[in-house]
PDB file of N, CA and C in Angstrom:
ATOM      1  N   UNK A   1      -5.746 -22.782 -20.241  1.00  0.00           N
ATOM      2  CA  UNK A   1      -4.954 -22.905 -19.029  1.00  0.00           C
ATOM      3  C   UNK A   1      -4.207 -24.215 -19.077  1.00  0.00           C
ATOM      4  N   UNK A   2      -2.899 -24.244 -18.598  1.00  0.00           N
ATOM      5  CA  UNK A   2      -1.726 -25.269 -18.636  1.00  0.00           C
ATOM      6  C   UNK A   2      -1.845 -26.012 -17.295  1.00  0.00           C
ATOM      7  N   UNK A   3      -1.386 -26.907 -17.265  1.00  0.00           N
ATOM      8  CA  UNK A   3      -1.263 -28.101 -16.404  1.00  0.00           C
ATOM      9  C   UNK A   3      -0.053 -26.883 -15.024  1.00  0.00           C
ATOM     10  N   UNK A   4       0.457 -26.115 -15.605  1.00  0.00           N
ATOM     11  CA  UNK A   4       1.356 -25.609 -14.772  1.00  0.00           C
ATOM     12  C   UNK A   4       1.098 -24.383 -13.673  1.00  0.00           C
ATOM     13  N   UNK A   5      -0.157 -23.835 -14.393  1.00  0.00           N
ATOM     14  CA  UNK A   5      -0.917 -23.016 -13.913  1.00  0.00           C
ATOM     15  C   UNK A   5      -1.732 -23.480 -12.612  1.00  0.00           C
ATOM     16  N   UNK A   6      -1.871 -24.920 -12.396  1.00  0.00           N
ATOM     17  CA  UNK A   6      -2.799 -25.049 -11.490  1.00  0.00           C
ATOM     18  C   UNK A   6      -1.375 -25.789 -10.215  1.00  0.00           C
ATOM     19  N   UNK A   7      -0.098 -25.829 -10.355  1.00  0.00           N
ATOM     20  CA  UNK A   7       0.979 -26.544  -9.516  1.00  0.00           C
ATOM     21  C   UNK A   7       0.705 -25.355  -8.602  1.00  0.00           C
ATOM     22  N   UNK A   8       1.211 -26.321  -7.386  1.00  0.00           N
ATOM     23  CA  UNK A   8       0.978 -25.302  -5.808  1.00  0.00           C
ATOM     24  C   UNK A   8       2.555 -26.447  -5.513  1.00  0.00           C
ATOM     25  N   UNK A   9       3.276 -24.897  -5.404  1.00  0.00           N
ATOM     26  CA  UNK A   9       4.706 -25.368  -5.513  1.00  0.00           C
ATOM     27  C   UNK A   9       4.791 -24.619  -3.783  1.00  0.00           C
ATOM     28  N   UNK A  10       5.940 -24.639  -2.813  1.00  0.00           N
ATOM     29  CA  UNK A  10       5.851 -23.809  -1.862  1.00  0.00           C
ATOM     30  C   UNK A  10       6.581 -22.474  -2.456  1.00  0.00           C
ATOM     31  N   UNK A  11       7.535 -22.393  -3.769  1.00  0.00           N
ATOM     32  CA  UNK A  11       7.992 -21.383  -4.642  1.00  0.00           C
ATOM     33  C   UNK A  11       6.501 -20.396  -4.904  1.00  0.00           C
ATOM     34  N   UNK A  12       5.646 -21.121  -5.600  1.00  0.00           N
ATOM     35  CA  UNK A  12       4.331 -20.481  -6.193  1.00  0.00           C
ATOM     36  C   UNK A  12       3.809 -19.844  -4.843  1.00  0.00           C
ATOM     37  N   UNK A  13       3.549 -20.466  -3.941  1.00  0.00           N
ATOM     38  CA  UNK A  13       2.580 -19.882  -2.835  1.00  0.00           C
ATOM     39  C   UNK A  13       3.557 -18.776  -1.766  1.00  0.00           C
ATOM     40  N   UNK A  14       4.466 -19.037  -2.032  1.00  0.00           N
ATOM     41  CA  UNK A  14       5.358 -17.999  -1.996  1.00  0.00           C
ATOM     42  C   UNK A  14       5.348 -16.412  -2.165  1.00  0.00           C
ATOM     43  N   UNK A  15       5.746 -16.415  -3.530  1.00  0.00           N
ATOM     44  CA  UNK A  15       5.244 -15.403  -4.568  1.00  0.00           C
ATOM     45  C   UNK A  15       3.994 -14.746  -4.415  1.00  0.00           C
ATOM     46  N   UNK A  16       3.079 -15.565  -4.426  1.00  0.00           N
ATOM     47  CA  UNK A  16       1.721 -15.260  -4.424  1.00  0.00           C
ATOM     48  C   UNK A  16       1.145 -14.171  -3.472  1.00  0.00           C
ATOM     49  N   UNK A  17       1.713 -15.038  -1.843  1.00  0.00           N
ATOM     50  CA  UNK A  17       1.264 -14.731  -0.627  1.00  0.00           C
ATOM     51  C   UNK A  17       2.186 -13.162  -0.434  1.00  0.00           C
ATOM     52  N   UNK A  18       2.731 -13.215  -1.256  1.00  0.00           N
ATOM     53  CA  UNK A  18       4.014 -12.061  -0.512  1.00  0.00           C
ATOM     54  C   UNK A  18       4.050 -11.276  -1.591  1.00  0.00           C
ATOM     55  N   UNK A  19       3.327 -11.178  -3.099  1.00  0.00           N
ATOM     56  CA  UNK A  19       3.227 -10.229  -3.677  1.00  0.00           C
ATOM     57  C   UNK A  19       2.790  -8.588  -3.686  1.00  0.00           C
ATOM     58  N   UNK A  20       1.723  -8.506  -2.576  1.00  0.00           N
ATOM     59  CA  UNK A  20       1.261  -7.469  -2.056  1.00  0.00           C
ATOM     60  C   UNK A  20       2.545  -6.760  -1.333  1.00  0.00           C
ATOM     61  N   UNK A  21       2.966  -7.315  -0.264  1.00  0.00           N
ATOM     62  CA  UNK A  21       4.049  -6.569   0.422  1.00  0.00           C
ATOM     63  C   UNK A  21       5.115  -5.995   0.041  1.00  0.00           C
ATOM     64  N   UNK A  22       5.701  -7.070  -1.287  1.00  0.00           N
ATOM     65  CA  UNK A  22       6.490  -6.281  -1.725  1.00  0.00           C
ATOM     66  C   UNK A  22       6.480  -5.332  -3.168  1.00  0.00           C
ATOM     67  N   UNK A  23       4.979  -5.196  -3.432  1.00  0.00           N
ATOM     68  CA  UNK A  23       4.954  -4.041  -4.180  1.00  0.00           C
ATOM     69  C   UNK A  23       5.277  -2.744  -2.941  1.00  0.00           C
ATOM     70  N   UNK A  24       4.240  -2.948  -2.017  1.00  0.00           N
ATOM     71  CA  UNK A  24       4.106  -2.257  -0.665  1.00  0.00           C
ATOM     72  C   UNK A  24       5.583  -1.462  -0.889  1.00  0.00           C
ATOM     73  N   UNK A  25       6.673  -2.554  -0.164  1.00  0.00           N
ATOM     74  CA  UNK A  25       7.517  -2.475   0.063  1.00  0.00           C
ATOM     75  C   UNK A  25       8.600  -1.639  -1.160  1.00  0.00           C
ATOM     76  N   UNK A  26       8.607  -1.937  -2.413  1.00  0.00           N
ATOM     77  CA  UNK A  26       8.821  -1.132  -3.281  1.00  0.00           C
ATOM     78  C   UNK A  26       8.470   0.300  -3.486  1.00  0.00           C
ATOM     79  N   UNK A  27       6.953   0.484  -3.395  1.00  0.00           N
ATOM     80  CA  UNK A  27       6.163   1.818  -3.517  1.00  0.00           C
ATOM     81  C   UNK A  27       7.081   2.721  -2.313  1.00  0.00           C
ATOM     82  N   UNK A  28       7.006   2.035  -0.783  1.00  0.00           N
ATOM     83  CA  UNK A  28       7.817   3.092  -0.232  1.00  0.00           C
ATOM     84  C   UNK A  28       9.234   3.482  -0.432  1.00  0.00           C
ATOM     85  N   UNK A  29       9.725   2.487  -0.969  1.00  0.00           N
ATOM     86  CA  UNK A  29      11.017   2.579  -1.216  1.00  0.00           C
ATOM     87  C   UNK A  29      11.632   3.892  -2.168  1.00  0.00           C
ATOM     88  N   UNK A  30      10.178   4.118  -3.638  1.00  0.00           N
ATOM     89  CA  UNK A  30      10.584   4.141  -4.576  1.00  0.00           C
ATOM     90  C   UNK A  30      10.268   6.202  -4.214  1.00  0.00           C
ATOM     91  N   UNK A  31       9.616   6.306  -2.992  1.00  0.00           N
ATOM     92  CA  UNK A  31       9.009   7.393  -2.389  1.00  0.00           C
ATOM     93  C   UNK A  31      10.370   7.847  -1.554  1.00  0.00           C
ATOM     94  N   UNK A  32      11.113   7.451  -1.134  1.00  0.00           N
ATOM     95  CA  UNK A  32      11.772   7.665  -0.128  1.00  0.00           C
ATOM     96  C   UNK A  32      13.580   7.905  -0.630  1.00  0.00           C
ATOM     97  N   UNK A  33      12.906   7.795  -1.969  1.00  0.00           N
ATOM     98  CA  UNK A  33      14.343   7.926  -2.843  1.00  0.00           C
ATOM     99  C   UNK A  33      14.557   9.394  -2.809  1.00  0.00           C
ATOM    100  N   UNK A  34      16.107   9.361  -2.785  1.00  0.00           N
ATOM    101  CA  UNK A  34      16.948  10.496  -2.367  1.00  0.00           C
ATOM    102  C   UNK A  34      16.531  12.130  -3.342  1.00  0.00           C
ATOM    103  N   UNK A  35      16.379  12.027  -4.783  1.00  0.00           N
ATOM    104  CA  UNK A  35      15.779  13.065  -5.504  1.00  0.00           C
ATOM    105  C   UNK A  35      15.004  12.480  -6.164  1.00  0.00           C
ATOM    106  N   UNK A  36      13.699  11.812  -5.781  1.00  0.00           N
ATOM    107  CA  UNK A  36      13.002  11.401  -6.859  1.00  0.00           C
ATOM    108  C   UNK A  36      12.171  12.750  -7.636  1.00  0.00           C
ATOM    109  N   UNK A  37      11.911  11.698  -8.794  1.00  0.00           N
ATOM    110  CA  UNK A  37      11.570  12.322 -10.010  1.00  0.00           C
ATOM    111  C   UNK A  37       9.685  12.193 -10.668  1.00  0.00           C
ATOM    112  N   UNK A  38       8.936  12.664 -11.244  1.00  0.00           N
ATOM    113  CA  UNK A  38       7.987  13.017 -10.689  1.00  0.00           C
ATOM    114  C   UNK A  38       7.340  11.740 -11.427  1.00  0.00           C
ATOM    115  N   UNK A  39       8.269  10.973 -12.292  1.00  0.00           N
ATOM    116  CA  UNK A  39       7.542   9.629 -12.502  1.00  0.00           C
ATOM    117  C   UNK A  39       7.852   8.539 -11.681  1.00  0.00           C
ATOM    118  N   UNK A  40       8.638   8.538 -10.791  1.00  0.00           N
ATOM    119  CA  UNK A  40       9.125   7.600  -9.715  1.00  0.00           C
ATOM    120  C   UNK A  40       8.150   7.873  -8.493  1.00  0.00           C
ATOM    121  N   UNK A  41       7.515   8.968  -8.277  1.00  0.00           N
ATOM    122  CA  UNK A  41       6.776   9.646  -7.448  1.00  0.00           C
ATOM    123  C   UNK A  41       5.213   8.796  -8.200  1.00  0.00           C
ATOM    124  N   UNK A  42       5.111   8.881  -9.272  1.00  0.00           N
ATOM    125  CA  UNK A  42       3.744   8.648  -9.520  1.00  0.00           C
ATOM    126  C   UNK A  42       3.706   6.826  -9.591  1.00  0.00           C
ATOM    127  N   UNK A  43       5.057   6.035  -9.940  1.00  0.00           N
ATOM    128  CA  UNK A  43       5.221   4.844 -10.036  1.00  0.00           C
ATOM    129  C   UNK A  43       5.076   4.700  -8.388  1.00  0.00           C
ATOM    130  N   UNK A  44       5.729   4.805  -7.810  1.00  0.00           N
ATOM    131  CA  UNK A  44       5.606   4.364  -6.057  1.00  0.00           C
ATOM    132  C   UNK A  44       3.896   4.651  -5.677  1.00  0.00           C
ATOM    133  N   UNK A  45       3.012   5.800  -6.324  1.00  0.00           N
ATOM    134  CA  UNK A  45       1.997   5.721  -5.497  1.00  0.00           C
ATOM    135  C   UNK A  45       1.243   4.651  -6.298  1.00  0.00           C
ATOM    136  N   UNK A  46       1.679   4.263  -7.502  1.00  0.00           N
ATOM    137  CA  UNK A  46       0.530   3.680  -8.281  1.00  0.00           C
ATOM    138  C   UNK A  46       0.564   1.839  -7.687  1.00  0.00           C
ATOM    139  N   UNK A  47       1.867   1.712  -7.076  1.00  0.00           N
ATOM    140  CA  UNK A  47       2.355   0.413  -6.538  1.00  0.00           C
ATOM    141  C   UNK A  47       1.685   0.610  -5.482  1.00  0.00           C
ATOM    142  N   UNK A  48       1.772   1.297  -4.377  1.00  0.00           N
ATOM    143  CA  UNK A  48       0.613   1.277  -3.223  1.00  0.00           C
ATOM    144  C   UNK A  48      -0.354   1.062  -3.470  1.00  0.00           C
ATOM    145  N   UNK A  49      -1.119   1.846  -4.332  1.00  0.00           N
ATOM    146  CA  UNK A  49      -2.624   1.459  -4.703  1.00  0.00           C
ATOM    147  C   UNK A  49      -2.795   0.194  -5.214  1.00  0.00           C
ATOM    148  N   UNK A  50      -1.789  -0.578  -6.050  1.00  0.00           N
ATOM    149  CA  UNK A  50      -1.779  -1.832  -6.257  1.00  0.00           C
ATOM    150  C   UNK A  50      -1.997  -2.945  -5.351  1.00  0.00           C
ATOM    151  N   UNK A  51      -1.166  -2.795  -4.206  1.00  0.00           N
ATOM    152  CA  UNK A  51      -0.989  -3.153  -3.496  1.00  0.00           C
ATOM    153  C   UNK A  51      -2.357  -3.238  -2.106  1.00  0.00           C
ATOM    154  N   UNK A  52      -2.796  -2.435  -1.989  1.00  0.00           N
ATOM    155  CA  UNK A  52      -3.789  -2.024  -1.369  1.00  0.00           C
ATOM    156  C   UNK A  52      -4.870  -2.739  -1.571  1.00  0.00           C
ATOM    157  N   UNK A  53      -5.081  -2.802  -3.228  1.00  0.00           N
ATOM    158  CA  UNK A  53      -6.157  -3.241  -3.897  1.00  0.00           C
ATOM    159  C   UNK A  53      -6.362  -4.753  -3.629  1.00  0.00           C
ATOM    160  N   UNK A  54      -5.505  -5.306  -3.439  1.00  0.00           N
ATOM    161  CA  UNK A  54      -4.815  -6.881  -4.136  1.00  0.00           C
ATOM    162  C   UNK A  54      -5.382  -7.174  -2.370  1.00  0.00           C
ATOM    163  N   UNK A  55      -4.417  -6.444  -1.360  1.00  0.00           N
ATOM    164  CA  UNK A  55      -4.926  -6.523   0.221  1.00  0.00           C
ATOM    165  C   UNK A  55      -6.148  -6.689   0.686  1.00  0.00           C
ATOM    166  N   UNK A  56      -6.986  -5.478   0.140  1.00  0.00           N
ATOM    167  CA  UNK A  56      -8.749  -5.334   0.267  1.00  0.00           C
ATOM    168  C   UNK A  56      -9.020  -6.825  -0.355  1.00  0.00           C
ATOM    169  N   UNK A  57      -8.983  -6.825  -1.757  1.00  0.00           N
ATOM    170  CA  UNK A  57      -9.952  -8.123  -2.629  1.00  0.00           C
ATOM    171  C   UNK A  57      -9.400  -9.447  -1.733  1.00  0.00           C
ATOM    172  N   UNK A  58      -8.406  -9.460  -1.067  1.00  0.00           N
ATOM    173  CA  UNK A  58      -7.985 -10.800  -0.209  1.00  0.00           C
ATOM    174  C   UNK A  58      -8.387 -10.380   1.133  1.00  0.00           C
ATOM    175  N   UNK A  59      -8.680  -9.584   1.271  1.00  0.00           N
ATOM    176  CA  UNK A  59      -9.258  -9.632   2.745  1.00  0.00           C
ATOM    177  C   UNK A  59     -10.510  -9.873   3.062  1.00  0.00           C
ATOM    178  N   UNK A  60     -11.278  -9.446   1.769  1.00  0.00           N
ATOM    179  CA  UNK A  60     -12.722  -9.775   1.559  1.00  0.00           C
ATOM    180  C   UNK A  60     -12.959 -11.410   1.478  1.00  0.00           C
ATOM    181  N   UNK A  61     -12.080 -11.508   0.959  1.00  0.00           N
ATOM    182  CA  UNK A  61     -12.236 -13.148  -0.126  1.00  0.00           C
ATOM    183  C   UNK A  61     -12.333 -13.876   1.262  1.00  0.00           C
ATOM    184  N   UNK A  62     -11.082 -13.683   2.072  1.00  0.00           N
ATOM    185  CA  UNK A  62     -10.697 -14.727   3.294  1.00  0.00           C
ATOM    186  C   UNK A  62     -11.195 -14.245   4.299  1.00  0.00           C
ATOM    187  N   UNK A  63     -12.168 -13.482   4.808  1.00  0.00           N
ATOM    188  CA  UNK A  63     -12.602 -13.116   5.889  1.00  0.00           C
ATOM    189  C   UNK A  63     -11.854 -12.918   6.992  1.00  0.00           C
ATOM    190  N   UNK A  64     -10.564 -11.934   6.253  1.00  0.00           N
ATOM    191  CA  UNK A  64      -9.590 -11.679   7.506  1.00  0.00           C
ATOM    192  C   UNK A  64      -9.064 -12.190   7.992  1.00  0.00           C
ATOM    193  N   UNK A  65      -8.363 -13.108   7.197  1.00  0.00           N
ATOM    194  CA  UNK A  65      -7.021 -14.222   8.433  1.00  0.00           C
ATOM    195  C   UNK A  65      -6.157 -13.693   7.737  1.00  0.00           C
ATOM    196  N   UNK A  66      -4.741 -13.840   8.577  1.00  0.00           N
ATOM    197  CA  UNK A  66      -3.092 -13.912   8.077  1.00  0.00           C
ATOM    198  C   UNK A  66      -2.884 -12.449   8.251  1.00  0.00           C
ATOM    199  N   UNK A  67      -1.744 -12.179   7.214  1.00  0.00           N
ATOM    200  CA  UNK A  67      -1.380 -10.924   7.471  1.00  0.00           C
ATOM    201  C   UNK A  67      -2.280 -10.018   7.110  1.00  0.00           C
ATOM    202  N   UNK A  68      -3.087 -10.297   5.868  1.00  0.00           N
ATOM    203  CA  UNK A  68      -3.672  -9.140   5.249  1.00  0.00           C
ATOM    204  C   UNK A  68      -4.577  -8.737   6.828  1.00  0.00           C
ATOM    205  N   UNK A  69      -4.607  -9.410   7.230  1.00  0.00           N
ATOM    206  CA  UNK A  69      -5.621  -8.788   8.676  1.00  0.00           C
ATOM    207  C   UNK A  69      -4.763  -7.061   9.540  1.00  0.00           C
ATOM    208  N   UNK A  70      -3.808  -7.999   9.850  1.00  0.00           N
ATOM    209  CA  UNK A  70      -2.487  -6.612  10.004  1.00  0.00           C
ATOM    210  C   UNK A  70      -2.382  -5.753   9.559  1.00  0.00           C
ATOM    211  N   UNK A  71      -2.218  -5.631   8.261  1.00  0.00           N
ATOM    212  CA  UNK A  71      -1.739  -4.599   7.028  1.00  0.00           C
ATOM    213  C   UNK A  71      -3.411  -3.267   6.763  1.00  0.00           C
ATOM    214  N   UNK A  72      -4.251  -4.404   7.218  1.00  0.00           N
ATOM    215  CA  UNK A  72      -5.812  -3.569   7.009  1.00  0.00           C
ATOM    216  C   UNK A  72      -6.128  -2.803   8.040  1.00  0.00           C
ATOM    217  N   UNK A  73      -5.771  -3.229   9.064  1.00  0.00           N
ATOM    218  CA  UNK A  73      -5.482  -2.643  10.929  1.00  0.00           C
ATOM    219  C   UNK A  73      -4.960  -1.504  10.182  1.00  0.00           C
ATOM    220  N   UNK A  74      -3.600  -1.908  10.043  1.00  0.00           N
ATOM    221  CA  UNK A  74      -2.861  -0.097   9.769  1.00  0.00           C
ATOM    222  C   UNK A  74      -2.291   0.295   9.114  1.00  0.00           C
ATOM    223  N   UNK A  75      -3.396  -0.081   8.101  1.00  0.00           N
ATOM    224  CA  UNK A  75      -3.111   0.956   6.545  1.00  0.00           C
ATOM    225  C   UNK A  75      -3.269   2.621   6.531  1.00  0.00           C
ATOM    226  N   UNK A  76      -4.210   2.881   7.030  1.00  0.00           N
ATOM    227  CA  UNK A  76      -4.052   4.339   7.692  1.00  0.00           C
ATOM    228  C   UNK A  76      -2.976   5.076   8.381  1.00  0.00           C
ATOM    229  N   UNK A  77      -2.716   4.069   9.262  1.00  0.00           N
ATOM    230  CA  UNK A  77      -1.535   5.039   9.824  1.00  0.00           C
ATOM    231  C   UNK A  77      -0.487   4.701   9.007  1.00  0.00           C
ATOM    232  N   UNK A  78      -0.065   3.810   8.236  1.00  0.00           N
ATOM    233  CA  UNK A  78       1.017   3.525   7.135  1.00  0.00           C
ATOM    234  C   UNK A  78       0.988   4.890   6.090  1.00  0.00           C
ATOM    235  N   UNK A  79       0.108   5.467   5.822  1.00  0.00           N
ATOM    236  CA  UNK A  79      -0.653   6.390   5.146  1.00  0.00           C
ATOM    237  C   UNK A  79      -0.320   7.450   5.475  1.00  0.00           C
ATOM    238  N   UNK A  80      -0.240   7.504   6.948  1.00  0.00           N
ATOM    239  CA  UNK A  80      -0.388   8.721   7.675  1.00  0.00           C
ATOM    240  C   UNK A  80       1.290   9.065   7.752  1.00  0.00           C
ATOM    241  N   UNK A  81       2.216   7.752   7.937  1.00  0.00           N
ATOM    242  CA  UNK A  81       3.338   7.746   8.488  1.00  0.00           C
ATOM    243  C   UNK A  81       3.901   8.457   7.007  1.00  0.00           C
ATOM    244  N   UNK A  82       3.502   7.880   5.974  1.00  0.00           N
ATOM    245  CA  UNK A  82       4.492   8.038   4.783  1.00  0.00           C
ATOM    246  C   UNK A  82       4.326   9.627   4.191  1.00  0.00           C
ATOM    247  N   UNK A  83       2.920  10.084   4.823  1.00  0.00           N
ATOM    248  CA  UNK A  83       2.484  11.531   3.644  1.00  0.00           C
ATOM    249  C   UNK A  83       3.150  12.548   4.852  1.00  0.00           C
ATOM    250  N   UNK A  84       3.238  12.017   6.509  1.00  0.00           N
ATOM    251  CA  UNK A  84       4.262  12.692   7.034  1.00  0.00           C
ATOM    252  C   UNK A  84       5.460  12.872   6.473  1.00  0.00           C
ATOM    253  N   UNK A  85       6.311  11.653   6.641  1.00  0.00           N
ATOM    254  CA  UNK A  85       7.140  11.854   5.612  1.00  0.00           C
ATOM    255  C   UNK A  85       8.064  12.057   4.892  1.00  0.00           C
ATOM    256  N   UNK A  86       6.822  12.719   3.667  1.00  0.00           N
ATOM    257  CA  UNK A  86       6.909  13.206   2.414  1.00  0.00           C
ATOM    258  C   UNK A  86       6.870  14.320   3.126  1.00  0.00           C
ATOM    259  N   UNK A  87       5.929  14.730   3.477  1.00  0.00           N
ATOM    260  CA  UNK A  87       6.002  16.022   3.763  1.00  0.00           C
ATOM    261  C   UNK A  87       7.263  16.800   4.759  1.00  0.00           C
ATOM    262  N   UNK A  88       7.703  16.665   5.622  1.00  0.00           N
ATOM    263  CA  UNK A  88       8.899  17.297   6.509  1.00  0.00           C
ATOM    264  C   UNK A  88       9.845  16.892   6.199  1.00  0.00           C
ATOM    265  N   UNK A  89      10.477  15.760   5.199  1.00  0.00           N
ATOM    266  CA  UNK A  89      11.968  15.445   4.388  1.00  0.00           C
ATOM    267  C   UNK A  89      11.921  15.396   3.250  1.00  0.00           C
ATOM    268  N   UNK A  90      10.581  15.419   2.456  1.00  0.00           N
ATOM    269  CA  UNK A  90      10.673  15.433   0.901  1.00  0.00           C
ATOM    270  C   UNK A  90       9.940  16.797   0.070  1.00  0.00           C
ATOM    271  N   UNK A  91      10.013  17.620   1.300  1.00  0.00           N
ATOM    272  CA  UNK A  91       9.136  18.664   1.012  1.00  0.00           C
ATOM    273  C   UNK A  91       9.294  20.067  -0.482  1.00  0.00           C
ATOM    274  N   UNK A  92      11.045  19.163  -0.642  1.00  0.00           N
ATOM    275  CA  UNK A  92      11.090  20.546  -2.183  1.00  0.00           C
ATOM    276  C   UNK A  92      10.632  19.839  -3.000  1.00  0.00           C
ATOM    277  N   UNK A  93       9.763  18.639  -3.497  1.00  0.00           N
ATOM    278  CA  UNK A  93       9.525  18.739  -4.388  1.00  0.00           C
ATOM    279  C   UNK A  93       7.672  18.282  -4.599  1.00  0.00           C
ATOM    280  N   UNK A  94       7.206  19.784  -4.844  1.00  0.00           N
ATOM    281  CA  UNK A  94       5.543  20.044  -4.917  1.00  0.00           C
ATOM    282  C   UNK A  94       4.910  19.075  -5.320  1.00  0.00           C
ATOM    283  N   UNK A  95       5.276  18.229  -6.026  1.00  0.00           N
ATOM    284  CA  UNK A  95       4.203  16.956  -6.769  1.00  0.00           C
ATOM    285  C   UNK A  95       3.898  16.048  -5.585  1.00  0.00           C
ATOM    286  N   UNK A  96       5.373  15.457  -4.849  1.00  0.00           N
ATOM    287  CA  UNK A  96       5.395  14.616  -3.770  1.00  0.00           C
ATOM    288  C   UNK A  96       4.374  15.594  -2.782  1.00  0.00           C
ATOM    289  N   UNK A  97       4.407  16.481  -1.965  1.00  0.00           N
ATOM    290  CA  UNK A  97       3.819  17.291  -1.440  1.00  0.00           C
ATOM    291  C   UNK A  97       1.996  17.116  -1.672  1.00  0.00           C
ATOM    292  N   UNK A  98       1.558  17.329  -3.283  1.00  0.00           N
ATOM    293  CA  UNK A  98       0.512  16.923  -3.137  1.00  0.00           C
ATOM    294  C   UNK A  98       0.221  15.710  -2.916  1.00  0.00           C
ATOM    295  N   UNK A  99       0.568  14.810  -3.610  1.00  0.00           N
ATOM    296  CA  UNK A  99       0.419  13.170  -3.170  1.00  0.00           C
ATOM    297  C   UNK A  99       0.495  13.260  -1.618  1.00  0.00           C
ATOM    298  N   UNK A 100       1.190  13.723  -0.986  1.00  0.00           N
ATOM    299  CA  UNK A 100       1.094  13.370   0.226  1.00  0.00           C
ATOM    300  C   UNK A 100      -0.300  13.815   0.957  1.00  0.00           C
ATOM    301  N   UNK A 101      -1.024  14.916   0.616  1.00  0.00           N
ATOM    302  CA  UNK A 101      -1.981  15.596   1.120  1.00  0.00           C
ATOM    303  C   UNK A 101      -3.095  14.475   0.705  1.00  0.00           C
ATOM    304  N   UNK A 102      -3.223  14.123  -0.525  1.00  0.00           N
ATOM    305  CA  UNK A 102      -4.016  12.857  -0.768  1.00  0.00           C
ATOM    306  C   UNK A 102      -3.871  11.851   0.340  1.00  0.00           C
ATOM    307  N   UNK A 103      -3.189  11.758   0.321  1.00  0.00           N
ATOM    308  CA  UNK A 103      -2.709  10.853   1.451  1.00  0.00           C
ATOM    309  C   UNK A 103      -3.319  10.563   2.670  1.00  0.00           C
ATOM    310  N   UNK A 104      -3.389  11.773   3.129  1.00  0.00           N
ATOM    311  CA  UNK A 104      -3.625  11.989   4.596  1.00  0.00           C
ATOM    312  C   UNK A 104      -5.072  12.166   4.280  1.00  0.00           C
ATOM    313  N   UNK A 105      -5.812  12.820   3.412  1.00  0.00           N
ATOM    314  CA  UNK A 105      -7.277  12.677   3.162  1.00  0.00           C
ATOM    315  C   UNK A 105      -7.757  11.164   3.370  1.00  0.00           C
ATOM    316  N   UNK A 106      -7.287  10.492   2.615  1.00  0.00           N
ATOM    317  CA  UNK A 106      -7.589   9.117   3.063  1.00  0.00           C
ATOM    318  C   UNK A 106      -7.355   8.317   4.310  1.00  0.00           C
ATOM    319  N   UNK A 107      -6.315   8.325   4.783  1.00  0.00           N
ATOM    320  CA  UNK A 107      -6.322   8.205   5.792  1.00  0.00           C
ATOM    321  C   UNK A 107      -7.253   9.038   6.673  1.00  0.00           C
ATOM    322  N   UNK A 108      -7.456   9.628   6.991  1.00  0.00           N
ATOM    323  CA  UNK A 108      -8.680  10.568   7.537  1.00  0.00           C
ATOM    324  C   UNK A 108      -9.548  10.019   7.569  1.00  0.00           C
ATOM    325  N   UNK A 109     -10.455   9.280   6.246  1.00  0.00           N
ATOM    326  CA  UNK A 109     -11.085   9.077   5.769  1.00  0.00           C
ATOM    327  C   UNK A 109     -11.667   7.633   6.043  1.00  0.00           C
ATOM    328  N   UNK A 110     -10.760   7.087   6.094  1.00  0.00           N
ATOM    329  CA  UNK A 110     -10.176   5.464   6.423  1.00  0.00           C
ATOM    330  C   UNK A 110     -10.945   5.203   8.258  1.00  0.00           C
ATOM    331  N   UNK A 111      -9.839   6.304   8.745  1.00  0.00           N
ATOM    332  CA  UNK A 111     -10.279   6.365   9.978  1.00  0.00           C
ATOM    333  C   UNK A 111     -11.472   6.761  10.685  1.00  0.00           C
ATOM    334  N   UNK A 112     -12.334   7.482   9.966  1.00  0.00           N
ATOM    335  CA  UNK A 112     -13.783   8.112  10.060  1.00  0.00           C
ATOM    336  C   UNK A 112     -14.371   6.976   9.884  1.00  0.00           C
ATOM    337  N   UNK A 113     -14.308   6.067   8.500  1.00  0.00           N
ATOM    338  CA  UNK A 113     -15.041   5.090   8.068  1.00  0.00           C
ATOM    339  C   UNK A 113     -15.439   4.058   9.522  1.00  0.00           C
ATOM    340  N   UNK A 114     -13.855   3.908   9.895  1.00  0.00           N
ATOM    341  CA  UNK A 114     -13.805   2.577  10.836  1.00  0.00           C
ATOM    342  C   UNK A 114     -14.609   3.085  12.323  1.00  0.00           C
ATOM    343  N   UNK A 115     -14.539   4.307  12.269  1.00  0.00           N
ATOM    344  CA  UNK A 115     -14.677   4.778  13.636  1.00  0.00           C
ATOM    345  C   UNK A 115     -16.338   4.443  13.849  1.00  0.00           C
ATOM    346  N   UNK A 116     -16.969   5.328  12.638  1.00  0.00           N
ATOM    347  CA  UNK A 116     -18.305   5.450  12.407  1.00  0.00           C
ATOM    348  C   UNK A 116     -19.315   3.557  12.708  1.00  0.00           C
ATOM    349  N   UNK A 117     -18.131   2.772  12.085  1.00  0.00           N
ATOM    350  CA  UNK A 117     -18.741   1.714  11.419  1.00  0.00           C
ATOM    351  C   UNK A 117     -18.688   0.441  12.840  1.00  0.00           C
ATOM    352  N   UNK A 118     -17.731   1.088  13.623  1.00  0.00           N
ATOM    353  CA  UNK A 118     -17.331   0.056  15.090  1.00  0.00           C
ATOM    354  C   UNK A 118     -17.941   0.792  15.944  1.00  0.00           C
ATOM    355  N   UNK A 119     -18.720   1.460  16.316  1.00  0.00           N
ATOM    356  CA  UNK A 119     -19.364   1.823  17.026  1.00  0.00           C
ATOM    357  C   UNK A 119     -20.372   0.667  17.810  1.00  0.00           C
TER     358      UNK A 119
END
């Protein structure tokens, strides 16, 4: 490891802090494209899950401050909003269609978890 690796630039913390969102922000983008194609379909979900992942392991780490607190609130319905959709404007093309049904399983799922667990 380099001397450069450890600089806390406000550029670096930048990047850092805002990397999640804008995979986020990409993944839907890359979903919401006009004829996507069934590897642009599988690239956008694989960036969510990226994204997701990176959210959870920092939400754990920091015990829920900042945004990731937000984004964990309503990742479900983000979930819910996008496999909608997919589904009633992106509906000719079957691959998107299943991804979206995944989708909403989790979310489902998400929401059971929290429901069960805040009781």
């Amino acid at each position: 490891m380099g001397i450069w690796s450890k600089v806390r630039t406000p550029i670096n913390t930048f990047l850092y802090e805002s990397k999640p969102f804008i995979l986020l922000a990409i993944g839907v983008y890359t979903l919401s494209a006009e004829d996507p194609n069934t590897i642009l379909i599988a690239c956008g979900l694989l960036l969510l899950v990226c994204s997701a992942v990176i959210l959870r392991m920092r939400f754990r780490n920091r015990k829920g401050r900042g945004l990731e607190t937000v984004f964990y609130e309503l990742q479900p319905f983000v979930y819910l909003g996008l496999a909608l959709y997919v589904m009633f404007f992106k509906n000719s093309n079957k691959f998107a269609v299943g991804f979206a049904l995944v989708l909403l399983c989790c979310a489902g799922a998400i929401l059971n978890w929290r429901y069960q667990n805040r009781r």
